[in-house]
N, C-alpha and C. Protein backbone atom coordinates (compact mmCIF):
# COMPACT_ATOMS: atom_id res chain seq x y z
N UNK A 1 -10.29 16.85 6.73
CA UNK A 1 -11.29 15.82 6.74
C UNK A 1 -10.82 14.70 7.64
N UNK A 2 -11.85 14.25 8.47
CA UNK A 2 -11.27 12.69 8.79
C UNK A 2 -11.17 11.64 8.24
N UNK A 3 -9.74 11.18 8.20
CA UNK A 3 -9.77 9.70 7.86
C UNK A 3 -10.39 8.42 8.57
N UNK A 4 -11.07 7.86 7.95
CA UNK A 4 -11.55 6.44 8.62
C UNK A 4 -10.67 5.27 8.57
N UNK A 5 -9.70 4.98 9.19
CA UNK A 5 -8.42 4.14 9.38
C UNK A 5 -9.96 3.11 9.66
N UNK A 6 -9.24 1.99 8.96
CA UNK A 6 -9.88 0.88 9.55
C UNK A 6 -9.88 -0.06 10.84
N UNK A 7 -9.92 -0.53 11.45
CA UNK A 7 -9.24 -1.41 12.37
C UNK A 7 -8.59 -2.46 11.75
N UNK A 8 -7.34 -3.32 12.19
CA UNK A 8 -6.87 -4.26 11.62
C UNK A 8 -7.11 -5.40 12.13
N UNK A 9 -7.13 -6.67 11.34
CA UNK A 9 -7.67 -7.64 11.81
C UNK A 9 -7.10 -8.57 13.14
N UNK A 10 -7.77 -8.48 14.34
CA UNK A 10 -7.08 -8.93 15.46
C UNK A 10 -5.47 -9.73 14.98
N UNK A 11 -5.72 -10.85 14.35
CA UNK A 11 -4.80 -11.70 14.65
C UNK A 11 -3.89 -11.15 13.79
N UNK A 12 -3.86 -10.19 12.50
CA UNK A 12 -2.56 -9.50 11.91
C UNK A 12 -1.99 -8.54 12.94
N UNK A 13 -2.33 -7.58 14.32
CA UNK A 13 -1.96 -6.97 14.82
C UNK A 13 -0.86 -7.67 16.07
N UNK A 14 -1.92 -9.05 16.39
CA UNK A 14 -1.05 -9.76 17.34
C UNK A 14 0.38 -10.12 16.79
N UNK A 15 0.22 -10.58 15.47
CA UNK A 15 1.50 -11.12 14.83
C UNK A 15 2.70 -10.13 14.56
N UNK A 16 2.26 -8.89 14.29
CA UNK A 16 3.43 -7.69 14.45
C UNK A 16 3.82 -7.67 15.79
N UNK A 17 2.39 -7.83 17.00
CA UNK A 17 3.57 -7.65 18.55
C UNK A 17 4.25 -9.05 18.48
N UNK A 18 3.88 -9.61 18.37
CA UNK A 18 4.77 -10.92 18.60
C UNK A 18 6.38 -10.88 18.00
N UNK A 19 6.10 -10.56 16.90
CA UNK A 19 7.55 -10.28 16.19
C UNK A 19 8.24 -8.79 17.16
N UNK A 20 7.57 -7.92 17.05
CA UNK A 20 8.26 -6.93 17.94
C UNK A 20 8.83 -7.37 19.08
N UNK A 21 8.04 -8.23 19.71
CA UNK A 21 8.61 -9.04 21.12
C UNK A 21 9.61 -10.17 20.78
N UNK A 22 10.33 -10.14 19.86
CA UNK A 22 10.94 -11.01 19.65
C UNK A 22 12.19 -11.02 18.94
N UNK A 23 13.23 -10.87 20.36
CA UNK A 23 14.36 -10.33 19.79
C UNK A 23 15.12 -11.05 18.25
N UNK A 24 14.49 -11.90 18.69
CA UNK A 24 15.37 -12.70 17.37
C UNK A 24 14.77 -11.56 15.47
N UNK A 25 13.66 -11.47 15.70
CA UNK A 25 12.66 -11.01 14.27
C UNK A 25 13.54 -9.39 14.21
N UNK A 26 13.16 -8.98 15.50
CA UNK A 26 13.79 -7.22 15.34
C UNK A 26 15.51 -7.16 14.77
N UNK A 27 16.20 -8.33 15.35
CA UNK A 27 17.50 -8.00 14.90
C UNK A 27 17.99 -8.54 13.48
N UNK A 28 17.42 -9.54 13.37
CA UNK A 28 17.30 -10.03 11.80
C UNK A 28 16.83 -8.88 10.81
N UNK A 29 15.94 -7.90 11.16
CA UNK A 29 15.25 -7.15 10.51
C UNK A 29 16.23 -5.89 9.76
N UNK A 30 16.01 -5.94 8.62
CA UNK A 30 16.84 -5.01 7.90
C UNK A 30 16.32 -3.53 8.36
N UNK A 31 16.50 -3.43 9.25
CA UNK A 31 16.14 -1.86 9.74
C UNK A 31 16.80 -1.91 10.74
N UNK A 32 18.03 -0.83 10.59
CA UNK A 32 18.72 -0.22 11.78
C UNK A 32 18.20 0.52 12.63
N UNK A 33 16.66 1.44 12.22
CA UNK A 33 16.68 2.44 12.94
C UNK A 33 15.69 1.27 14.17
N UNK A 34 14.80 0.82 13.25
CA UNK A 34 14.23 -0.27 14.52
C UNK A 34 15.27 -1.49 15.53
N UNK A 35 16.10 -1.65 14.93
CA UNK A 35 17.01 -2.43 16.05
C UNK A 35 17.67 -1.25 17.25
N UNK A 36 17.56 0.13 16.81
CA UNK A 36 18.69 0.78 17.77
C UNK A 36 17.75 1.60 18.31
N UNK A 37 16.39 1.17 18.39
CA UNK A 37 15.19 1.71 19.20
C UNK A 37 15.37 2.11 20.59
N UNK A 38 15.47 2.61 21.29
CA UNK A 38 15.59 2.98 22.73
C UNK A 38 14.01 3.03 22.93
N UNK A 39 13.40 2.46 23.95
CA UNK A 39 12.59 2.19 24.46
C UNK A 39 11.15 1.68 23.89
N UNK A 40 9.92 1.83 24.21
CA UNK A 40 8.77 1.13 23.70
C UNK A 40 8.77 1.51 22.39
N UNK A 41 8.14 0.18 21.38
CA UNK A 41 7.92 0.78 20.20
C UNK A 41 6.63 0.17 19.93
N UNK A 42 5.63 0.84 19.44
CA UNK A 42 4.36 0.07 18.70
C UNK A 42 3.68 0.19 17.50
N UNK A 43 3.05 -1.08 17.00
CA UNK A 43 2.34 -1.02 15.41
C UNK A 43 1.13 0.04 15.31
N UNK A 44 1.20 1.36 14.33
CA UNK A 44 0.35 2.12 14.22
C UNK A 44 -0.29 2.31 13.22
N UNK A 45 -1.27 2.69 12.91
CA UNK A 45 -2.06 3.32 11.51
C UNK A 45 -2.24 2.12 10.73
N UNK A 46 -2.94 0.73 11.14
CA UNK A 46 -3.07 -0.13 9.83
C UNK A 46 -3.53 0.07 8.76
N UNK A 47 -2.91 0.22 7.61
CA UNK A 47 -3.67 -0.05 6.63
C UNK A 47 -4.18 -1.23 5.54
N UNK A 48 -4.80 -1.52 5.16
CA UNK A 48 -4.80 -3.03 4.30
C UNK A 48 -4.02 -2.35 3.01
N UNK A 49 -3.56 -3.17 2.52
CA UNK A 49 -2.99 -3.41 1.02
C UNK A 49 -3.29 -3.99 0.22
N UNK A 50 -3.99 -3.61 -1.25
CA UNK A 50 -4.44 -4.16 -1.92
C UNK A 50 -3.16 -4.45 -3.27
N UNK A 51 -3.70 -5.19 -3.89
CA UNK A 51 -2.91 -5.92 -4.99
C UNK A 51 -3.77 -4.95 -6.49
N UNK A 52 -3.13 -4.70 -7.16
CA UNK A 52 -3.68 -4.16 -8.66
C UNK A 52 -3.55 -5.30 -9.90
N UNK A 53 -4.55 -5.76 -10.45
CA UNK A 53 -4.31 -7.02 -11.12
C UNK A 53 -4.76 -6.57 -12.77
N UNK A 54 -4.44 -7.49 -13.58
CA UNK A 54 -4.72 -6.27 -14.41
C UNK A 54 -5.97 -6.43 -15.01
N UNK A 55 -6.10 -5.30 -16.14
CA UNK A 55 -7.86 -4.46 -16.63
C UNK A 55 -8.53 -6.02 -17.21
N UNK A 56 -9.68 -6.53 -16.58
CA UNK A 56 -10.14 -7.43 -17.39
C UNK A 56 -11.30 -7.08 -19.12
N UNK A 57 -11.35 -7.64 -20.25
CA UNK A 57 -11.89 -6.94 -20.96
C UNK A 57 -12.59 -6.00 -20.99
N UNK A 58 -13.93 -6.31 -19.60
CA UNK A 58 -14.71 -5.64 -19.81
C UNK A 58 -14.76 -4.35 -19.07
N UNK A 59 -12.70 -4.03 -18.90
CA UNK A 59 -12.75 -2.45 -18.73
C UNK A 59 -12.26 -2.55 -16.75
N UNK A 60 -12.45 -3.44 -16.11
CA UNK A 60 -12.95 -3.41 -14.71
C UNK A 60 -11.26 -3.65 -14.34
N UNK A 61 -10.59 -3.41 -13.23
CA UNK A 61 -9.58 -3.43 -12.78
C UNK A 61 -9.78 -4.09 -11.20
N UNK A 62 -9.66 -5.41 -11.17
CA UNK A 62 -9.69 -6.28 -9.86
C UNK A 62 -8.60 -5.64 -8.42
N UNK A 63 -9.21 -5.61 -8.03
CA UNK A 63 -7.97 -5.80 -6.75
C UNK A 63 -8.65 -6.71 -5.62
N UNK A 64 -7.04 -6.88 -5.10
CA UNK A 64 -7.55 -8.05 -4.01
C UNK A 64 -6.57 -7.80 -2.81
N UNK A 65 -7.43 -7.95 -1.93
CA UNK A 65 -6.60 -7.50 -0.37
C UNK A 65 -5.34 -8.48 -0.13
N UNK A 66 -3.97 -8.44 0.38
CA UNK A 66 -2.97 -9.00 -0.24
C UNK A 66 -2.44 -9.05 1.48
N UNK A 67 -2.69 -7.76 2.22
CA UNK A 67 -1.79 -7.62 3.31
C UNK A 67 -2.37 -6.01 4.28
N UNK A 68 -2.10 -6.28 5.83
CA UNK A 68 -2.09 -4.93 6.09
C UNK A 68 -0.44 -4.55 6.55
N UNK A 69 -0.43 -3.41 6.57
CA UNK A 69 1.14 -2.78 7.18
C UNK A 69 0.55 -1.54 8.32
N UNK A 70 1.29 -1.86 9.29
CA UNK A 70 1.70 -1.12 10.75
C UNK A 70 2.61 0.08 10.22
N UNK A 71 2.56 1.20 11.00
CA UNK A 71 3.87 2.22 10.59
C UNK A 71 4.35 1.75 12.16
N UNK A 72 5.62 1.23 12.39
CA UNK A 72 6.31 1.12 14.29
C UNK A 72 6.86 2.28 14.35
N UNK A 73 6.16 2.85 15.43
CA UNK A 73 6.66 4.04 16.01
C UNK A 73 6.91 4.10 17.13
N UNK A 74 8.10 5.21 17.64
CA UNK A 74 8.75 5.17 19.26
C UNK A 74 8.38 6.40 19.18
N UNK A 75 7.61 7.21 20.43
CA UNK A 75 7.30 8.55 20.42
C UNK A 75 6.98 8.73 19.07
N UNK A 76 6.94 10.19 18.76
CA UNK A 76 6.50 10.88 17.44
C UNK A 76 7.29 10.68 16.77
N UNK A 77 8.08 9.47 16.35
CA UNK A 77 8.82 9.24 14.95
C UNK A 77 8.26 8.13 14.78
N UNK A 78 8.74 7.76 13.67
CA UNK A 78 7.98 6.31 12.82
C UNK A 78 9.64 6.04 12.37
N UNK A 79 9.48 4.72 12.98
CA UNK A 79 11.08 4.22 12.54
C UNK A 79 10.82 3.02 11.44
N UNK A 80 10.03 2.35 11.49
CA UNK A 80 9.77 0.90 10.19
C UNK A 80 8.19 1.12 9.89
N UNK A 81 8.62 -0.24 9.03
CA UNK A 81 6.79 -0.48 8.82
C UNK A 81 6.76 -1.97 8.89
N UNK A 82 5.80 -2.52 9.03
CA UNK A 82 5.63 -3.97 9.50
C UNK A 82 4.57 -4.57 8.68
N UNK A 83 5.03 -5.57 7.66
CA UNK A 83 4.26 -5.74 6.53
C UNK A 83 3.27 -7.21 7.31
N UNK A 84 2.14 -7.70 6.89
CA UNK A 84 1.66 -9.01 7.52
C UNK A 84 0.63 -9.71 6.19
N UNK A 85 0.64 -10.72 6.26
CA UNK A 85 0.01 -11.18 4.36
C UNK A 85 -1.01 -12.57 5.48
N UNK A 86 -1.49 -12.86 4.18
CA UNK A 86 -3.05 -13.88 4.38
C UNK A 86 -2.14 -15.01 4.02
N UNK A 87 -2.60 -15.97 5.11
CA UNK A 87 -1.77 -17.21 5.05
C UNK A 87 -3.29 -18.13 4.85
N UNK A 88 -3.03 -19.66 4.59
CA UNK A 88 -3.91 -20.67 4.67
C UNK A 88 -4.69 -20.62 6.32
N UNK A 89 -3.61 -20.03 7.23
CA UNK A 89 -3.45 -20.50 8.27
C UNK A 89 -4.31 -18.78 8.96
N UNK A 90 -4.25 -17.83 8.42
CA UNK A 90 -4.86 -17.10 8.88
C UNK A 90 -3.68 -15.50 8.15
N UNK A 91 -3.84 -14.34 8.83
CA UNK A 91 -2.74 -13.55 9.21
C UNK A 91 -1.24 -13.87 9.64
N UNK A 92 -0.73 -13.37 9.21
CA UNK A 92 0.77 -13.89 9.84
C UNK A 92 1.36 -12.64 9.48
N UNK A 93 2.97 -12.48 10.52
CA UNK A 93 4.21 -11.18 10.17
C UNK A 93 4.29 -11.39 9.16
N UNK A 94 5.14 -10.69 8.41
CA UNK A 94 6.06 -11.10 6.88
C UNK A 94 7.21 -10.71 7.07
N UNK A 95 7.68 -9.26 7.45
CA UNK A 95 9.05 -8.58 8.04
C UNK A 95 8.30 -6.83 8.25
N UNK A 96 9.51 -6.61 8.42
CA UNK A 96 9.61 -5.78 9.28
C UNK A 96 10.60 -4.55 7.86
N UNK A 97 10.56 -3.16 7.55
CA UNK A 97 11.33 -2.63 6.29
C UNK A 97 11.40 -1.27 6.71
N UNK A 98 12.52 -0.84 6.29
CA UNK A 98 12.59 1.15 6.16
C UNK A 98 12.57 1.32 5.08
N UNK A 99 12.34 2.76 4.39
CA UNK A 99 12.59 3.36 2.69
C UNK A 99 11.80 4.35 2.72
N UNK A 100 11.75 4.51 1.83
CA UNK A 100 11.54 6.10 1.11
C UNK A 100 9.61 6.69 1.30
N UNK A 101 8.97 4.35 0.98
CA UNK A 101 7.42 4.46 1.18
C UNK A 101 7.12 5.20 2.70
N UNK A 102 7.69 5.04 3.53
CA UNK A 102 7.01 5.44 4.76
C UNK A 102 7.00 6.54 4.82
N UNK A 103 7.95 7.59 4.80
CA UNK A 103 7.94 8.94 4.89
C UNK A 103 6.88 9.09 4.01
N UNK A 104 6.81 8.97 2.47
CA UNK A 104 6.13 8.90 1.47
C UNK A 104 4.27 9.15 2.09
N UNK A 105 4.38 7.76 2.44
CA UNK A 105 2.63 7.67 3.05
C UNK A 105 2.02 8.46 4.04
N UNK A 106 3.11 8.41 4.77
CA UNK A 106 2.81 9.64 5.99
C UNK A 106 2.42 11.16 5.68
N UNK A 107 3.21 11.79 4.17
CA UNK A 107 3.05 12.92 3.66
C UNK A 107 1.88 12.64 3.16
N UNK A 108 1.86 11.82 2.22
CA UNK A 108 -0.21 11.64 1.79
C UNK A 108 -0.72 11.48 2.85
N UNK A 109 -0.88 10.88 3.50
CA UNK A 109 -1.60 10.49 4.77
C UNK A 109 -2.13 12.01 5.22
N UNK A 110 -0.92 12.94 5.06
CA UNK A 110 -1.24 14.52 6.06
C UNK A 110 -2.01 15.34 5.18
N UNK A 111 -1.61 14.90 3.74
CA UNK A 111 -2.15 15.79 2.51
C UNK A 111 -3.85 15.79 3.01
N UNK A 112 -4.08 14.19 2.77
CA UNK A 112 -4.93 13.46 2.42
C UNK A 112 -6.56 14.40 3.31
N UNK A 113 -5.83 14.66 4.87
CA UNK A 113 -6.54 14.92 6.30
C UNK A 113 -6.97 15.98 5.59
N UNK A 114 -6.42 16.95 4.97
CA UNK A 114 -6.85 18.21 4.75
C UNK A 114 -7.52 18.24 3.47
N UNK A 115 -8.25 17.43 3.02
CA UNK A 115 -9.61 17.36 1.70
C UNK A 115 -10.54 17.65 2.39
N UNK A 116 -11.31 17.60 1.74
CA UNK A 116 -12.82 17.99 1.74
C UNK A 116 -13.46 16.90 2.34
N UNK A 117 -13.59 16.09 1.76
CA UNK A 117 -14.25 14.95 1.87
C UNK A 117 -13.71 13.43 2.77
N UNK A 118 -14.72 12.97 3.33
CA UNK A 118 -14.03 12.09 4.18
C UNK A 118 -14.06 10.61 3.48
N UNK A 119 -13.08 9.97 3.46
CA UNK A 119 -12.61 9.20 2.66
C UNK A 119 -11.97 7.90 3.51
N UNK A 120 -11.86 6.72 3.24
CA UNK A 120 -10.84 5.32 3.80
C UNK A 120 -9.36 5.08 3.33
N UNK A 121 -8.09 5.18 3.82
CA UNK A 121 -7.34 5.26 3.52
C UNK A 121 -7.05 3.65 3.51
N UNK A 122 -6.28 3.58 1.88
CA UNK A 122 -5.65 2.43 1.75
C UNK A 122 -4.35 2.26 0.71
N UNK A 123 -3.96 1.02 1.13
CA UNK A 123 -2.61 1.50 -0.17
C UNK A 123 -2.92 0.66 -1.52
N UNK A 124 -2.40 0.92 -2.34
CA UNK A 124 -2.79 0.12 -3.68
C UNK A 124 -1.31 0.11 -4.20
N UNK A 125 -1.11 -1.64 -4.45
CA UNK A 125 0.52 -1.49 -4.76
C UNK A 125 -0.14 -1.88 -6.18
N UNK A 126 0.69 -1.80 -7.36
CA UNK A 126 1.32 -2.04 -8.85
C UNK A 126 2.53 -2.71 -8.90
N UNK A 127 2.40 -4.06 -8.63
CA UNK A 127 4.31 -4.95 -8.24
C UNK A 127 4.91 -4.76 -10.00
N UNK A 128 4.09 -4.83 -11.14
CA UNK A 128 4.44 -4.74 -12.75
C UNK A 128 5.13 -3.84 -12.89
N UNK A 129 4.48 -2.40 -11.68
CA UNK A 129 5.28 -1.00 -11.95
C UNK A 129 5.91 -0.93 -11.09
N UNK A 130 6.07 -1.31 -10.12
CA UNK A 130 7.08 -1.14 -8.84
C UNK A 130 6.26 0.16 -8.42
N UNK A 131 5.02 0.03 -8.04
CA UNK A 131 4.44 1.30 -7.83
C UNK A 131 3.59 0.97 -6.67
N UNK A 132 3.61 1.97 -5.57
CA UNK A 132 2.40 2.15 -4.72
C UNK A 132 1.67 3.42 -4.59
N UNK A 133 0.23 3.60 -4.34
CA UNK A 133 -0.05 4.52 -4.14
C UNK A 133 -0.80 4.36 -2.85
N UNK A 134 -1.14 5.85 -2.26
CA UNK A 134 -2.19 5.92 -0.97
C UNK A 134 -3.60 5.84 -2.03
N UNK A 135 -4.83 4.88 -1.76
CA UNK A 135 -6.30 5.31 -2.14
C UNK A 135 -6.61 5.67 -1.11
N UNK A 136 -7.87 6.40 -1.73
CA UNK A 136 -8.41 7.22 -0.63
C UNK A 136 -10.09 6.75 -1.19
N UNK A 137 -10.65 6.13 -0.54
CA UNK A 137 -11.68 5.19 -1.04
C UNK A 137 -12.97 5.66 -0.48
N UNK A 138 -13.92 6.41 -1.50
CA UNK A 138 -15.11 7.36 -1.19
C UNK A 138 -15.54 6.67 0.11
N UNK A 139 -15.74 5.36 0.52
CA UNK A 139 -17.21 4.95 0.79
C UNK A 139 -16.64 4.22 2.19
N UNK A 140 -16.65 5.15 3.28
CA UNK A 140 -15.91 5.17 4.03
C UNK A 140 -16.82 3.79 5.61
N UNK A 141 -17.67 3.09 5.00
CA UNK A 141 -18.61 2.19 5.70
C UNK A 141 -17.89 0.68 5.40
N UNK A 142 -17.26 0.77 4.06
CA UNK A 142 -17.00 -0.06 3.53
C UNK A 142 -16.07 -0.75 4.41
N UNK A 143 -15.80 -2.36 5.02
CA UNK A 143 -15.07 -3.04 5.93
C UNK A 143 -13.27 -3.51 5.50
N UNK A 144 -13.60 -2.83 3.58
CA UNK A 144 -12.03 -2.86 3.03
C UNK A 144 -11.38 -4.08 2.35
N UNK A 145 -12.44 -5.09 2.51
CA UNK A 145 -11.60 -6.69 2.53
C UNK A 145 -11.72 -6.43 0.70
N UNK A 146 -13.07 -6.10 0.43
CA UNK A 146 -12.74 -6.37 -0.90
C UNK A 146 -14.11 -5.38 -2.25
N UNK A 147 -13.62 -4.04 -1.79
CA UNK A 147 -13.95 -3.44 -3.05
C UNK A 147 -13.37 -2.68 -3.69
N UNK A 148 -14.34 -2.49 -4.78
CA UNK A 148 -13.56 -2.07 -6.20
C UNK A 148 -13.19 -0.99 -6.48
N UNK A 149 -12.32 -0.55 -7.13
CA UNK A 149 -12.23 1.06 -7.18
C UNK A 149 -12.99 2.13 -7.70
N UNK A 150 -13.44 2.62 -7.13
CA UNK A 150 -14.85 3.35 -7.71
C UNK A 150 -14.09 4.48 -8.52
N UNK A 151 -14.89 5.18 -9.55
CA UNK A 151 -14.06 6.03 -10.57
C UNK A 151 -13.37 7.28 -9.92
N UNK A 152 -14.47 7.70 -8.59
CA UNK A 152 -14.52 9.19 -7.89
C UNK A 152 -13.21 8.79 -7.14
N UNK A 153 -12.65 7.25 -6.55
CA UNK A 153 -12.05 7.39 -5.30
C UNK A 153 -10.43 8.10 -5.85
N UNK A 154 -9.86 8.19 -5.06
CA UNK A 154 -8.38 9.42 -5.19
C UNK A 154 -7.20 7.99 -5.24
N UNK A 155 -6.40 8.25 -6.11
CA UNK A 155 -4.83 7.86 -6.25
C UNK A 155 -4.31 8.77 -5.81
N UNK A 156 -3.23 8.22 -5.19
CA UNK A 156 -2.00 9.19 -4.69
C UNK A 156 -0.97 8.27 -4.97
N UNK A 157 -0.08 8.43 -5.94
CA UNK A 157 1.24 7.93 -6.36
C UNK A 157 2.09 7.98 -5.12
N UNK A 158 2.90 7.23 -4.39
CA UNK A 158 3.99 7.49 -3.35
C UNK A 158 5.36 7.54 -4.34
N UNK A 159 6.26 8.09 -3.49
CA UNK A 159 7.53 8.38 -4.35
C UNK A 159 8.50 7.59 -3.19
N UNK A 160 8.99 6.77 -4.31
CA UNK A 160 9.80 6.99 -5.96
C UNK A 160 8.63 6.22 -6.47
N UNK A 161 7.25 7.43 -7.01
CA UNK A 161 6.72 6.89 -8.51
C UNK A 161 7.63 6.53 -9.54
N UNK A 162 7.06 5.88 -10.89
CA UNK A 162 7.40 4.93 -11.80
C UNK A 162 8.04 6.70 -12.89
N UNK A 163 8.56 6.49 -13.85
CA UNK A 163 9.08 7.60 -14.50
C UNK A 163 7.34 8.48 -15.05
N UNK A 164 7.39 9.32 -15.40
CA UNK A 164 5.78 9.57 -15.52
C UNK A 164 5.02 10.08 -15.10
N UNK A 165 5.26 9.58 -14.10
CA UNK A 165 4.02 9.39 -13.31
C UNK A 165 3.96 10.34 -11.88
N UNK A 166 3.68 11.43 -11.61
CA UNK A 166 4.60 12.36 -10.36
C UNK A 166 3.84 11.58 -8.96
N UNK A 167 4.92 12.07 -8.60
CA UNK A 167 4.62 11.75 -6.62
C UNK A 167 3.55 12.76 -6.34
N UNK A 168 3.10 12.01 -4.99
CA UNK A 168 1.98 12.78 -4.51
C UNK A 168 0.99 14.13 -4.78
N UNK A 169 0.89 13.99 -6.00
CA UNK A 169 -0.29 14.13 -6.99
C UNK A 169 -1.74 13.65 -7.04
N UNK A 170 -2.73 13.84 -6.48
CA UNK A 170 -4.20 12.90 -6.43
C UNK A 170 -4.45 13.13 -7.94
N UNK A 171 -4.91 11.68 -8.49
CA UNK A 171 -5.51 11.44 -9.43
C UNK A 171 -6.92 10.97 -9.17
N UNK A 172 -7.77 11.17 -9.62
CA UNK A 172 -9.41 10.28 -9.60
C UNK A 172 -9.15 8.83 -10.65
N UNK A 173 -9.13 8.06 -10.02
CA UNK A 173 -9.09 6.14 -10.35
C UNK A 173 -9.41 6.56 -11.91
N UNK A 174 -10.65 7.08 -12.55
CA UNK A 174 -10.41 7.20 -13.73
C UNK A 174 -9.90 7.98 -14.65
N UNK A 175 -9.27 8.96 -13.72
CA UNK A 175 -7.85 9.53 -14.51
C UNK A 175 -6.72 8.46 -14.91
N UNK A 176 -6.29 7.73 -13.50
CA UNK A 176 -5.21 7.40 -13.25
C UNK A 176 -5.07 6.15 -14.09
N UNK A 177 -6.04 5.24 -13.96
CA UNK A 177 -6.39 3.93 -14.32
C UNK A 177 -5.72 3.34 -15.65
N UNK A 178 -6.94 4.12 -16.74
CA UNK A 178 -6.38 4.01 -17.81
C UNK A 178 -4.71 4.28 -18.06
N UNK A 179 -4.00 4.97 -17.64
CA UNK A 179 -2.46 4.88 -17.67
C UNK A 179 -1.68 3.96 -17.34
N UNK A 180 -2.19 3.35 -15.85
CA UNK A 180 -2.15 2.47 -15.62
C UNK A 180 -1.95 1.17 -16.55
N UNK A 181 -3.10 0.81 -16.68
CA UNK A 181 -3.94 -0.36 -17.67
C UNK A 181 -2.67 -0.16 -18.73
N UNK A 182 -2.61 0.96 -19.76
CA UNK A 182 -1.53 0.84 -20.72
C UNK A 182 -0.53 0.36 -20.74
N UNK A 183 0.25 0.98 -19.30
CA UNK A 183 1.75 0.06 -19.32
C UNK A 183 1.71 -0.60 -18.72
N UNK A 184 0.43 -1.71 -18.50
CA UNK A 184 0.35 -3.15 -17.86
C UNK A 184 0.51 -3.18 -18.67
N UNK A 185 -0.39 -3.36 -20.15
CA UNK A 185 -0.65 -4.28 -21.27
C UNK A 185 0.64 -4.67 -22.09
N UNK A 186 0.85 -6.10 -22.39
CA UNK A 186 1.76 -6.32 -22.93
C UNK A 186 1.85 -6.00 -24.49
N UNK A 187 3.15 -5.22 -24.53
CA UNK A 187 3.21 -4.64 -26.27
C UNK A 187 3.13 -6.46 -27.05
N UNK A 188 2.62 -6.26 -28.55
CA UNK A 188 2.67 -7.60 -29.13
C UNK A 188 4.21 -7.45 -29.35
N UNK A 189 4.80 -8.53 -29.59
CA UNK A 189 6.20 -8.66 -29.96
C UNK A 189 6.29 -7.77 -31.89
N UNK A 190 7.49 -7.79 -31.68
CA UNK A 190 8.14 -7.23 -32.92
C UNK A 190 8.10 -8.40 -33.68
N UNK A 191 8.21 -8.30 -34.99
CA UNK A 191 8.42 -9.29 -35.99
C UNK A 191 9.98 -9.73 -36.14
N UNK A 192 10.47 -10.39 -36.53
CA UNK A 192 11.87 -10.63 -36.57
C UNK A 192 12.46 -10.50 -37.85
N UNK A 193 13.52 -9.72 -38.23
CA UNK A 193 13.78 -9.39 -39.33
C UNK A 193 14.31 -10.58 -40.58
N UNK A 194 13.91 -10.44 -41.50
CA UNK A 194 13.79 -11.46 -42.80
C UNK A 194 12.89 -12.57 -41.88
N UNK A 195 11.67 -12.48 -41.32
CA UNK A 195 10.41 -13.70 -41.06
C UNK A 195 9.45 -12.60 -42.07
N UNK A 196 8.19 -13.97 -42.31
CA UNK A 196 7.26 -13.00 -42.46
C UNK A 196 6.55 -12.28 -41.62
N UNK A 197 5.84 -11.30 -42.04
CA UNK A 197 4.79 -10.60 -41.40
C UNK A 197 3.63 -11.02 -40.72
C-alpha cells in the first residue's frame, strides 16, 4: 500500500538543515554515527509526533501534535533522527539522537507499505510508558495537526515496547487503547497499616 508521508512544515525542515549545517549542533550531538558522516547527509521521511494524554471520562483519548522527526540519512543508511517541537516562536531543532526507535520505525514503516489499505503514517509516543508506536491513521486527506484516533486506525508498538506489550504487532486503537488507558490510570493508594479504612 502507499503511504501518505505528510509534508513537514516548511520552517521545522529548515531548522533540521540549519542544525545539520552547523558544525557546532552535529558535534555536540550524541550520535557518533552522525558526527563520523562522510559526505552529504539529509532530513528524510517527516513524520509528526503526537503526544498520548490520558482517557478523558467520557472514554475519548486526546492527542496533541508535540513535534515532527527527520530520519538523517547518507546514501541508503539512516544514521540519526532529528527531533523539532512547537515553540511560541514557531518550529524549532530540539537535537539530533540514535537508538533502537529508528531501526524500529523503519521496520514498521516497511511492514506498514505492504497492507492493504492506504493509510498516514505517524508516531504516537506514551512518555507515562516510555512507549512509542508507528499509527497508521485511516484517513489519509487528513493535514495531521490534530486528529483523533479513530477506532479502525493501526498501532504499531516500536521496540523496546513496555513489558506486555510486543513489538511490532498492529493493534486496531480499540484493541490497543483500552490497555493503554489501564496502566495510565492511577492505582488508588493502599491504606496504611493500623489507619482506618
Amino acid at each position: 500500500m502507499p503511504l501518505h508521508v505528510l509534508p513537514a512544515p516548511a520552517p521545522a525542515l529548515r531548522s533540521v538543515l540549519a542544525a545539520l549545517g552547523s558544525p557546532t549542533a552535529v558535534r555536540e550531538a550524541r550520535t557518533p554515527a552522525l558526527r563520523a558522516a562522510q559526505g552529504a547527509v539529509s532530513p528524510e521521511l517527516p513524520l509528526p509526533v503526537h503526544v498520548l494524554g490520558r482517557t478523558a471520562p467520557d472514554g475519548t483519548s486526546p492527542t496533541r501534535l508535540a513535534g515532527w522527526r527527520f530520519m538523517i540519512r547518507s546514501g541508503e543508511r539512516t544514521l540519526a533522527a532529528a527531533d523539532t517541537m512547537l515553540t511560541p516562536d514557531g518550529w524549532a531543532f530540539s537535537h539530533f539522537f540514535e537508538g533502537p526507535y529508528i531501526a524500529s520505525t523503519e521496520r514498521a514503516l516497511r511492514h506498514a507499505e505492504a497492507m492493504p489499505m492506504p493509510c498516514q503514517p505517524r508516531l504516537l509516543s506514551v512518555p507515562e510508558l516510555y512507549m512509542l508506536t508507528l499509527w497508521l491513521h485511516g484517513d489519509c486527506a487528513d493535514d495531521g495537526t490534530d486528529a483523533p484516533l479513530a477506532a479502525t486506525d493501526l498501532l504499531v508498538p516500536l521496540a523496546p515496547a513496555p513489558p506486555g506489550i510486543a513489538a511490532h504487532r498492529p493493534h486496531r486503537v480499540a484493541e490497543l487503547l483500552p490497555v493503554l488507558a489501564h496502566r495510565l490510570t492511577p492505582a488508588a493508594p493502599a491504606p496504611l497499616l493500623g489507619s482506618p479504612a
